[in-house]
C-alpha atoms as a PDB file:
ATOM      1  CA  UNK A   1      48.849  85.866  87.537  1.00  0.00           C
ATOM      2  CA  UNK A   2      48.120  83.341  90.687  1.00  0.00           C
ATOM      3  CA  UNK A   3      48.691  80.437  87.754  1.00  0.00           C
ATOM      4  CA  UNK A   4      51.561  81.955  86.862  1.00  0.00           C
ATOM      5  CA  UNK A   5      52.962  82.500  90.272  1.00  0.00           C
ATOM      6  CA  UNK A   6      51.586  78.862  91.315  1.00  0.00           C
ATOM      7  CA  UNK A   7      53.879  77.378  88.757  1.00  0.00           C
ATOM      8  CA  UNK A   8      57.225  79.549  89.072  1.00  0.00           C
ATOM      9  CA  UNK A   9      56.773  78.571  93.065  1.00  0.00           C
ATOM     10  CA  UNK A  10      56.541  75.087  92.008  1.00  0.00           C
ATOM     11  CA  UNK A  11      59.430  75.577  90.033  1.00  0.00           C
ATOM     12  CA  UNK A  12      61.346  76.622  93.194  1.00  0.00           C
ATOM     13  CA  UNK A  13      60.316  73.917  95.600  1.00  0.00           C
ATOM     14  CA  UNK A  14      60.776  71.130  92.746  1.00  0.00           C
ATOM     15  CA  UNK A  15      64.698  72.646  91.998  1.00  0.00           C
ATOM     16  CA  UNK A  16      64.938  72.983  95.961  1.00  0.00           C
ATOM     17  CA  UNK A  17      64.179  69.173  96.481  1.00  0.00           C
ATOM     18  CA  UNK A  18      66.572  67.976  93.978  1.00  0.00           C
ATOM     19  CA  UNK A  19      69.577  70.315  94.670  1.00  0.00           C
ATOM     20  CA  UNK A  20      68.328  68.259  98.298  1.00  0.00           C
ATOM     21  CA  UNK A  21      68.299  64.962  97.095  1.00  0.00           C
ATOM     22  CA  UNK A  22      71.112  65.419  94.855  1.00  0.00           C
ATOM     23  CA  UNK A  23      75.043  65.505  96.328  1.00  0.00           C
ATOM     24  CA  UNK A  24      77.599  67.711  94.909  1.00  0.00           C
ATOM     25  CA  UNK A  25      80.297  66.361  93.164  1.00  0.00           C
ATOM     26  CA  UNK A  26      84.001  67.696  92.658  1.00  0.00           C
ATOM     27  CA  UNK A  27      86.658  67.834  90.513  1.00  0.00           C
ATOM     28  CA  UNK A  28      90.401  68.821  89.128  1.00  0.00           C
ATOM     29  CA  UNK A  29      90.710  70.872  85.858  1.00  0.00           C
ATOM     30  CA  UNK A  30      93.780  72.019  84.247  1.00  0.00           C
ATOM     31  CA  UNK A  31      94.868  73.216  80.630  1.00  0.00           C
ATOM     32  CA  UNK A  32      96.309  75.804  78.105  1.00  0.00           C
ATOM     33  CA  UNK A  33      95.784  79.388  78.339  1.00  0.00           C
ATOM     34  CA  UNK A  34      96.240  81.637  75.401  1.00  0.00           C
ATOM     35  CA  UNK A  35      95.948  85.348  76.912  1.00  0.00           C
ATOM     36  CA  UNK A  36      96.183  88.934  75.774  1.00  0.00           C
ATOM     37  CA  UNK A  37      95.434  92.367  76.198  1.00  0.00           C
ATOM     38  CA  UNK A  38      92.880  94.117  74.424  1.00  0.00           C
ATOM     39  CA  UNK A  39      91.991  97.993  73.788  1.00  0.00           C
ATOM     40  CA  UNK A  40      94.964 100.641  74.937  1.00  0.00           C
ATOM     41  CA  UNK A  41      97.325  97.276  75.578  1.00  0.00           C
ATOM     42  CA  UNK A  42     100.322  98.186  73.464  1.00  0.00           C
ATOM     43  CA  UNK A  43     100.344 101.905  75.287  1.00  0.00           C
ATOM     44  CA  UNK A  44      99.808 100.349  78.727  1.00  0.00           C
ATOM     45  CA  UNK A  45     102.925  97.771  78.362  1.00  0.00           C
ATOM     46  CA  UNK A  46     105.690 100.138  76.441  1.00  0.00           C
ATOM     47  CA  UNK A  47     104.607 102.437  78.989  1.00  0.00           C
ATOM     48  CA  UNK A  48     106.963  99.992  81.651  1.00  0.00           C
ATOM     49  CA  UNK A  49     109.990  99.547  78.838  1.00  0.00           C
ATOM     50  CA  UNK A  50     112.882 101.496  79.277  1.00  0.00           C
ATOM     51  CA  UNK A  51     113.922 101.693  75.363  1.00  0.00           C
ATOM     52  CA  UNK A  52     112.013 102.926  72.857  1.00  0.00           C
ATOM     53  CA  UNK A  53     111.001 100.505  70.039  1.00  0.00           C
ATOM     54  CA  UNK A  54     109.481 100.825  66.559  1.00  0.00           C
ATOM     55  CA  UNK A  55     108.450  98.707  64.407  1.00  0.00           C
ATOM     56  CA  UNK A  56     106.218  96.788  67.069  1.00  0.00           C
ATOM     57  CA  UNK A  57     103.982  94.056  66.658  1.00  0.00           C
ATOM     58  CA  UNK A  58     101.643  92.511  69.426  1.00  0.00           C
ATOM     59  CA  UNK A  59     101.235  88.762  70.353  1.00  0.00           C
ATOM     60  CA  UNK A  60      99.395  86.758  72.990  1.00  0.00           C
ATOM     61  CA  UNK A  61     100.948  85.073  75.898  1.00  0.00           C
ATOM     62  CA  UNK A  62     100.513  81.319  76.114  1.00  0.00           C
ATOM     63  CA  UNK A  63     100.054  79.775  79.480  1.00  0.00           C
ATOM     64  CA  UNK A  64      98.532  77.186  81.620  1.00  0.00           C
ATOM     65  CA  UNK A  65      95.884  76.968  84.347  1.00  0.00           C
ATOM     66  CA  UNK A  66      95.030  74.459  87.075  1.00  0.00           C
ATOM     67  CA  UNK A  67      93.088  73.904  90.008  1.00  0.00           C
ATOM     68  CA  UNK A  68      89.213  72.851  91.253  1.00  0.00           C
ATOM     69  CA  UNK A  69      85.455  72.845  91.310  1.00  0.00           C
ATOM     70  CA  UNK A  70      82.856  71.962  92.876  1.00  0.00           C
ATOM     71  CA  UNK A  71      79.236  70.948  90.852  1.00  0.00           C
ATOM     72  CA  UNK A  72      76.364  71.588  92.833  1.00  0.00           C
ATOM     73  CA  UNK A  73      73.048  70.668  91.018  1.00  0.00           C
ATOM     74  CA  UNK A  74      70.379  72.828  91.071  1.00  0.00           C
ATOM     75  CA  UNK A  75      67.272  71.033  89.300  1.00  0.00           C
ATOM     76  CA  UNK A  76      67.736  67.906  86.240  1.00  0.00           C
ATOM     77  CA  UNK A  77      70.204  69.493  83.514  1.00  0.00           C
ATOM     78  CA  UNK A  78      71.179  72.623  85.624  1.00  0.00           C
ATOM     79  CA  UNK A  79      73.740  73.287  88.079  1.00  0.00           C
ATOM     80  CA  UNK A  80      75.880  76.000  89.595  1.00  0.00           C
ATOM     81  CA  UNK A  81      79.860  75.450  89.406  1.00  0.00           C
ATOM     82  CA  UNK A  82      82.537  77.392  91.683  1.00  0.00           C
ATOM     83  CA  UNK A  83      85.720  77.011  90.921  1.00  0.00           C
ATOM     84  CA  UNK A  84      89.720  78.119  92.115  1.00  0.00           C
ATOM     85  CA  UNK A  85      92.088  78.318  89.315  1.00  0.00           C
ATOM     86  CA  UNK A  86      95.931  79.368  89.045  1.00  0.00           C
ATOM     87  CA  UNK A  87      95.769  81.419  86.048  1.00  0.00           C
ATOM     88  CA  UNK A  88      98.744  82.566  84.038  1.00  0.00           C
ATOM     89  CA  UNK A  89      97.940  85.379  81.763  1.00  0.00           C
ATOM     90  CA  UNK A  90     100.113  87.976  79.592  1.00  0.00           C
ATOM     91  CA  UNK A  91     100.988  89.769  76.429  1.00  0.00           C
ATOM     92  CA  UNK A  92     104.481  90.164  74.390  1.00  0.00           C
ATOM     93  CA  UNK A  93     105.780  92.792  72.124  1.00  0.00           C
ATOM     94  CA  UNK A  94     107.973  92.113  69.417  1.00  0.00           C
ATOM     95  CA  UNK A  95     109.923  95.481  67.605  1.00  0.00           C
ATOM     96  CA  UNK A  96     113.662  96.518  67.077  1.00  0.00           C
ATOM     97  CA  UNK A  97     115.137  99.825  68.174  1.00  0.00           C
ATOM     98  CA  UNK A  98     118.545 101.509  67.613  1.00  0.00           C
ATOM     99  CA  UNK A  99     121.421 101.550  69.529  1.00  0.00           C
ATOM    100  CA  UNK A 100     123.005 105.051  70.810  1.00  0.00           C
ATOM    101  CA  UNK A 101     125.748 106.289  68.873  1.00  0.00           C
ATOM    102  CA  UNK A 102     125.175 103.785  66.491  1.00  0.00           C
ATOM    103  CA  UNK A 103     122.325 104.563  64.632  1.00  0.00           C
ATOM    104  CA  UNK A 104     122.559 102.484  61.801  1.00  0.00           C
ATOM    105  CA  UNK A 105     122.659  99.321  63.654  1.00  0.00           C
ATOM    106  CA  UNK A 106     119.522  97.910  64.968  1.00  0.00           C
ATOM    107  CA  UNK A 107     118.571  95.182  67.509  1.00  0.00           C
ATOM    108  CA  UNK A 108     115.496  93.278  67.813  1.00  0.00           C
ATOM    109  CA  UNK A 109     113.961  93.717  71.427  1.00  0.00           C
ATOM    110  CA  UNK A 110     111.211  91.613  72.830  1.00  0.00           C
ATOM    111  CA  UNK A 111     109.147  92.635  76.418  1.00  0.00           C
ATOM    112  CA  UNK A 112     107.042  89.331  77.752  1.00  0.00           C
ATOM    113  CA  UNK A 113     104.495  90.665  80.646  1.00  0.00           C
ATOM    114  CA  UNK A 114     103.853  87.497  82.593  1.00  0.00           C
ATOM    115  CA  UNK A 115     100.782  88.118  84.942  1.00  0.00           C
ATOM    116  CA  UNK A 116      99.304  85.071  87.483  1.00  0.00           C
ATOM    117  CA  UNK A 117      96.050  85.253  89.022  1.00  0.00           C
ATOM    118  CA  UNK A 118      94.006  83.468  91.463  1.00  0.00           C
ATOM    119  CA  UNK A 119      90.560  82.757  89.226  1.00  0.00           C
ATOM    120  CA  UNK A 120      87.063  82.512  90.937  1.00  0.00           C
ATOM    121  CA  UNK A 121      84.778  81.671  88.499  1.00  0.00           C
ATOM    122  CA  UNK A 122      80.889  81.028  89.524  1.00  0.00           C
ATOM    123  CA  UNK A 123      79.150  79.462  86.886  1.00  0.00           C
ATOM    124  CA  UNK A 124      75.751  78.398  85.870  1.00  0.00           C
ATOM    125  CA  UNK A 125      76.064  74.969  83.385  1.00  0.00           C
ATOM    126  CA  UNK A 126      73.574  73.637  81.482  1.00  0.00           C
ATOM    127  CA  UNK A 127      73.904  69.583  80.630  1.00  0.00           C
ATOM    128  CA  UNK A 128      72.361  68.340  77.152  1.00  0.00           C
ATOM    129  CA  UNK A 129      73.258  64.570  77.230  1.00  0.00           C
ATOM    130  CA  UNK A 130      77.137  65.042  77.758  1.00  0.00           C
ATOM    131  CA  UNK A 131      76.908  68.722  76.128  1.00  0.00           C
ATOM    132  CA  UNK A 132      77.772  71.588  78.466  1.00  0.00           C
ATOM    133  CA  UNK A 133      77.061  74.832  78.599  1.00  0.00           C
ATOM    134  CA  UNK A 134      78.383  77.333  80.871  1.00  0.00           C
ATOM    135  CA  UNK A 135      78.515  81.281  81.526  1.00  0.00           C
ATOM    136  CA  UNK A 136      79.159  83.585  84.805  1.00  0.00           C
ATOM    137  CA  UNK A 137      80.714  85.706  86.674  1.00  0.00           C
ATOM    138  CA  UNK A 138      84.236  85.462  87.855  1.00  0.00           C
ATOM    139  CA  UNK A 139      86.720  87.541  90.300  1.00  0.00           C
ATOM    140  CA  UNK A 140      90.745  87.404  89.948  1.00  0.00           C
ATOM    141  CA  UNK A 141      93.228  88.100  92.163  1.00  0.00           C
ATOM    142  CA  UNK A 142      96.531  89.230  91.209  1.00  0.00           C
ATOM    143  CA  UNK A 143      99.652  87.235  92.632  1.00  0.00           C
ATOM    144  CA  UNK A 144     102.639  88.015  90.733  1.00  0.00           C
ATOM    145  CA  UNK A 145     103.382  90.119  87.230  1.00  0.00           C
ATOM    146  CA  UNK A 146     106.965  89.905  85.939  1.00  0.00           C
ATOM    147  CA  UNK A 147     107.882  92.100  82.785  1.00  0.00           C
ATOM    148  CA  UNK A 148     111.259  90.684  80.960  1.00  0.00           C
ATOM    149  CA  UNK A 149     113.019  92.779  77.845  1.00  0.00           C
ATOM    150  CA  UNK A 150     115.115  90.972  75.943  1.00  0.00           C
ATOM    151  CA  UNK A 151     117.491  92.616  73.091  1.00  0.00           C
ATOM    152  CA  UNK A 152     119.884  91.596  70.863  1.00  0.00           C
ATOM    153  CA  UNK A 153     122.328  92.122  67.498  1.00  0.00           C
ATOM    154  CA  UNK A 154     124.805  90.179  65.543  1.00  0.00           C
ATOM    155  CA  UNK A 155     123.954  87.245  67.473  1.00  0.00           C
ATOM    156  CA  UNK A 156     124.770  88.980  70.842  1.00  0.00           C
ATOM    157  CA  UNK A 157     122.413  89.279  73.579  1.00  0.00           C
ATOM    158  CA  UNK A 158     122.572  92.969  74.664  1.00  0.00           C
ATOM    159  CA  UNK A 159     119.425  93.329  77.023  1.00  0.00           C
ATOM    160  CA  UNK A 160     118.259  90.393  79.642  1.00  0.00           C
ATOM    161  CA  UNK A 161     115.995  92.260  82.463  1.00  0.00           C
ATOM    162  CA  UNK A 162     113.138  90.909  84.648  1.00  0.00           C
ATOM    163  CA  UNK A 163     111.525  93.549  87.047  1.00  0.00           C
ATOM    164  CA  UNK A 164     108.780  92.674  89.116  1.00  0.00           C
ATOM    165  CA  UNK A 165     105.647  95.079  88.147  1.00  0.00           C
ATOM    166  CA  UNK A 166     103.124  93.651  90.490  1.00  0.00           C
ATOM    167  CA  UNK A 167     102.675  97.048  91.841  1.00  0.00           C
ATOM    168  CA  UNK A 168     101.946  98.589  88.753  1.00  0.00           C
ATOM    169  CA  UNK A 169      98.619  96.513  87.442  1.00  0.00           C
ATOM    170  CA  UNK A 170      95.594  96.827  89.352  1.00  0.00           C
ATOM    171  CA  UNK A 171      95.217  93.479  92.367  1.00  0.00           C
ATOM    172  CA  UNK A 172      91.434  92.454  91.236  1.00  0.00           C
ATOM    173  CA  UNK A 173      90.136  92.212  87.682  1.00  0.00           C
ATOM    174  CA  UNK A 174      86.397  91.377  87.308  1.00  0.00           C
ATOM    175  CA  UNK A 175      85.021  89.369  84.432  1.00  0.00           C
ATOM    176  CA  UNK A 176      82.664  87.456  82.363  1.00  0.00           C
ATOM    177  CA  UNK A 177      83.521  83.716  81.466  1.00  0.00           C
ATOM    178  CA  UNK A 178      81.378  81.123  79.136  1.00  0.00           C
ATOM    179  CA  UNK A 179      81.867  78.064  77.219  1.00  0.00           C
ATOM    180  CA  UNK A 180      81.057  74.605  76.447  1.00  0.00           C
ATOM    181  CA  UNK A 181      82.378  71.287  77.122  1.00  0.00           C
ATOM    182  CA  UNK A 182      81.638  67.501  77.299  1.00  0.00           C
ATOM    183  CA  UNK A 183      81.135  65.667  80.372  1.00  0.00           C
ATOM    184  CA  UNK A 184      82.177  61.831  79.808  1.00  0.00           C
ATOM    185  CA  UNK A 185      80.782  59.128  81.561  1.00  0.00           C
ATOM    186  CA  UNK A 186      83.920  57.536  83.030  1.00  0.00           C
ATOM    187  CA  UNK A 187      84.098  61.129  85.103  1.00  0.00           C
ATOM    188  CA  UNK A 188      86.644  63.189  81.989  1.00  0.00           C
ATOM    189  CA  UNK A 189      85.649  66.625  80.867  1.00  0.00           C
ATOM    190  CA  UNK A 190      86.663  68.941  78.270  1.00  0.00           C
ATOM    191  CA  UNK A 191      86.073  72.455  77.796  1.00  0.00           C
ATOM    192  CA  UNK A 192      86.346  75.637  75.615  1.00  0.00           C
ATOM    193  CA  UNK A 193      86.481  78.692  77.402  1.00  0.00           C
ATOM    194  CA  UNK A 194      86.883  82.192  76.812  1.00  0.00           C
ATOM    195  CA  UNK A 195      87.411  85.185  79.541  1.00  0.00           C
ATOM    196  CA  UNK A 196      86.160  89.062  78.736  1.00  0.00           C
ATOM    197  CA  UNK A 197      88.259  91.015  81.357  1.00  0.00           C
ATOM    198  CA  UNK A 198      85.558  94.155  82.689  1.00  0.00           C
ATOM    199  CA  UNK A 199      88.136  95.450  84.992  1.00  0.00           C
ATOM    200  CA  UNK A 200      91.477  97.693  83.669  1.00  0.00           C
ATOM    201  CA  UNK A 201      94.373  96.105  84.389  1.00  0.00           C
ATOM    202  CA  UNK A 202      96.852  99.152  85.376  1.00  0.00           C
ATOM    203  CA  UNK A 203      97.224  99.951  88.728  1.00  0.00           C
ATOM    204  CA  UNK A 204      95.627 104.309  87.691  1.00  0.00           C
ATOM    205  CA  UNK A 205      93.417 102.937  85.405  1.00  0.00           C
ATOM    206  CA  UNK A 206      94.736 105.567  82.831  1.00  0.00           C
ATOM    207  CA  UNK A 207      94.730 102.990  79.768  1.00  0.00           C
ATOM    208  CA  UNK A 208      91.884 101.139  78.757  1.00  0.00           C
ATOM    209  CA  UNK A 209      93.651  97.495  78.399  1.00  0.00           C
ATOM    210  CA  UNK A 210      91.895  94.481  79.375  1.00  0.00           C
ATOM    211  CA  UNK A 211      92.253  91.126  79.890  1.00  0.00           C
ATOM    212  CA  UNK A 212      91.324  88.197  77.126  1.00  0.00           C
ATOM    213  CA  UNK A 213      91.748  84.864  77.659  1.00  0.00           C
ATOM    214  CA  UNK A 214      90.920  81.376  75.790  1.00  0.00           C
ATOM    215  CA  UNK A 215      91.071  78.288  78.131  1.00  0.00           C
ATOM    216  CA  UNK A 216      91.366  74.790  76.840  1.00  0.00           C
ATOM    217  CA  UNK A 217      90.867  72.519  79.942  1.00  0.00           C
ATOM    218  CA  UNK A 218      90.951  68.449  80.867  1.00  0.00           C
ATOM    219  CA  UNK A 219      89.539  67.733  83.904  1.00  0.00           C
ATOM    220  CA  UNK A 220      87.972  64.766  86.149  1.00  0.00           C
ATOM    221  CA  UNK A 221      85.080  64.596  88.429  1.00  0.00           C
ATOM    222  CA  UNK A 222      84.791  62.149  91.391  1.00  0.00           C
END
C-alpha cells in the first residue's frame, strides 16, 4: 500500500513539474456540423408547427462551428483542452399536408429548427505520435433557435414563416463529447467529433429529444 501510494504521489509531482515546465499553447478550430435530434424529436418539433403534416420524414441539420482552445499539458502525451465554440445545431422535417377545402390537393411542407449555442467543451487528449484522442465534458448555452415552415403546390410557394422559439427549448444543454484527430507538425489539426446531448432540449422537459452532433473540424495551434 505505502509502494503503491509512493508511486501514484510520484506520479503527481512528476505531471505537476511538467504541466510547470511546459507552456500552454492555443489555437483556432472551425468546421462542419451535422446535427439532429434524437429520442421524442419528431413529437417535440411538430409540437411548434401550426399545420398538421403526414407523411413525415426526419433529417439532420447541417451546420458549421468556430471558435478556440487552449492546450494545457498535463504530463508527456496528456493534456487538458478548454475550448469556446459557436455551434449551430438543428433538425428538419420533410411531409405534405392538405389544403382546406381542397382536400384532394396536397402541398409538400418543410419545418427547419435552426438552434446556435455557445459550446464549452473541457477535454482530456491523449497524443500517440500525431494521433489524438479526446473525451469530456461539455456545457452549451443557448443563443438563438429560429423554426421556419415552408409549403408549397403547383410550383407556388404557399407558406414562408420564421418565428423565433428561443423561449421554447431549454437555455443549457449538458453533454458528453469525444473523438480523435491528428496534430501536424507545421501547427494544423484535424478532428472527428461526435456530441451525446444529456440534457432535454424543450424548455418543460415533457419530450425526451436530445441533442446529436458530428463535428468535422480544421484548426491551427500557435
Amino acid at each position: 500500500m505505502k509502494k503503491h501510494f509512493l508511486l501514484l504521489a510520484s506520479f503527481a509531482l512528476s505531471s505537476f513539474v511538467f504541466a510547470q515546465s511546459s507552456s500552454p499553447s492555443f489555437g483556432l478550430r472551425g468546421g462542419v456540423s451535422y446535427a439532429g435530434l434524437s429520442g421524442q424529436a419528431m413529437n417535440s418539433l411538430q409540437g411548434l408547427i401550426n399545420f398538421s403534416a403526414g407523411a413525415v420524414t426526419a433529417s439532420n441539420h447541417t451546420g458549421f462551428f468556430g471558435g478556440g482552445y487552449a492546450n494545457i499539458p498535463l504530463a508527456e502525451n496528456v493534456s487538458i483542452e478548454p475550448a469556446v465554440y459557436y455551434s449551430q445545431k438543428g433538425y428538419e422535417l420533410n411531409g405534405t399536408f392538405s389544403l382546406k377545402g381542397a382536400d384532394f390537393l396536397s402541398a409538400g411542407a418543410k419545418a427547419s429548427l435552426n438552434t446556435s449555442y455557445i459550446d464549452v467543451p473541457v477535454l482530456a487528449k491523449v497524443n500517440l505520435n500525431g494521433l489524438q484522442l479526446f473525451a469530456g465534458p461539455q456545457a452549451s448555452y443557448l443563443v438563438g433557435a429560429k423554426l421556419r415552415t415552408t409549403a408549397g403546390a403547383l410550383g407556388f410557394n404557399i407558406v414562408d414563416n420564421t418565428t423565433d422559439a428561443k423561449n421554447q427549448f431549454n437555455p443549457w444543454d449538458f453533454a458528453l463529447a469525444g473523438g480523435v484527430g491528428y496534430q501536424f507538425a507545421n501547427g494544423f489539426n484535424i478532428t472527428a467529433a461526435y456530441d451525446h446531448g444529456l440534457s432535454k432540449v424543450d424548455k418543460g422537459q415533457s419530450f425526451d429529444s436530445y441533442n446529436r452532433a458530428f463535428k468535422i473540424g480544421l484548426g491551427f495551434r500557435f
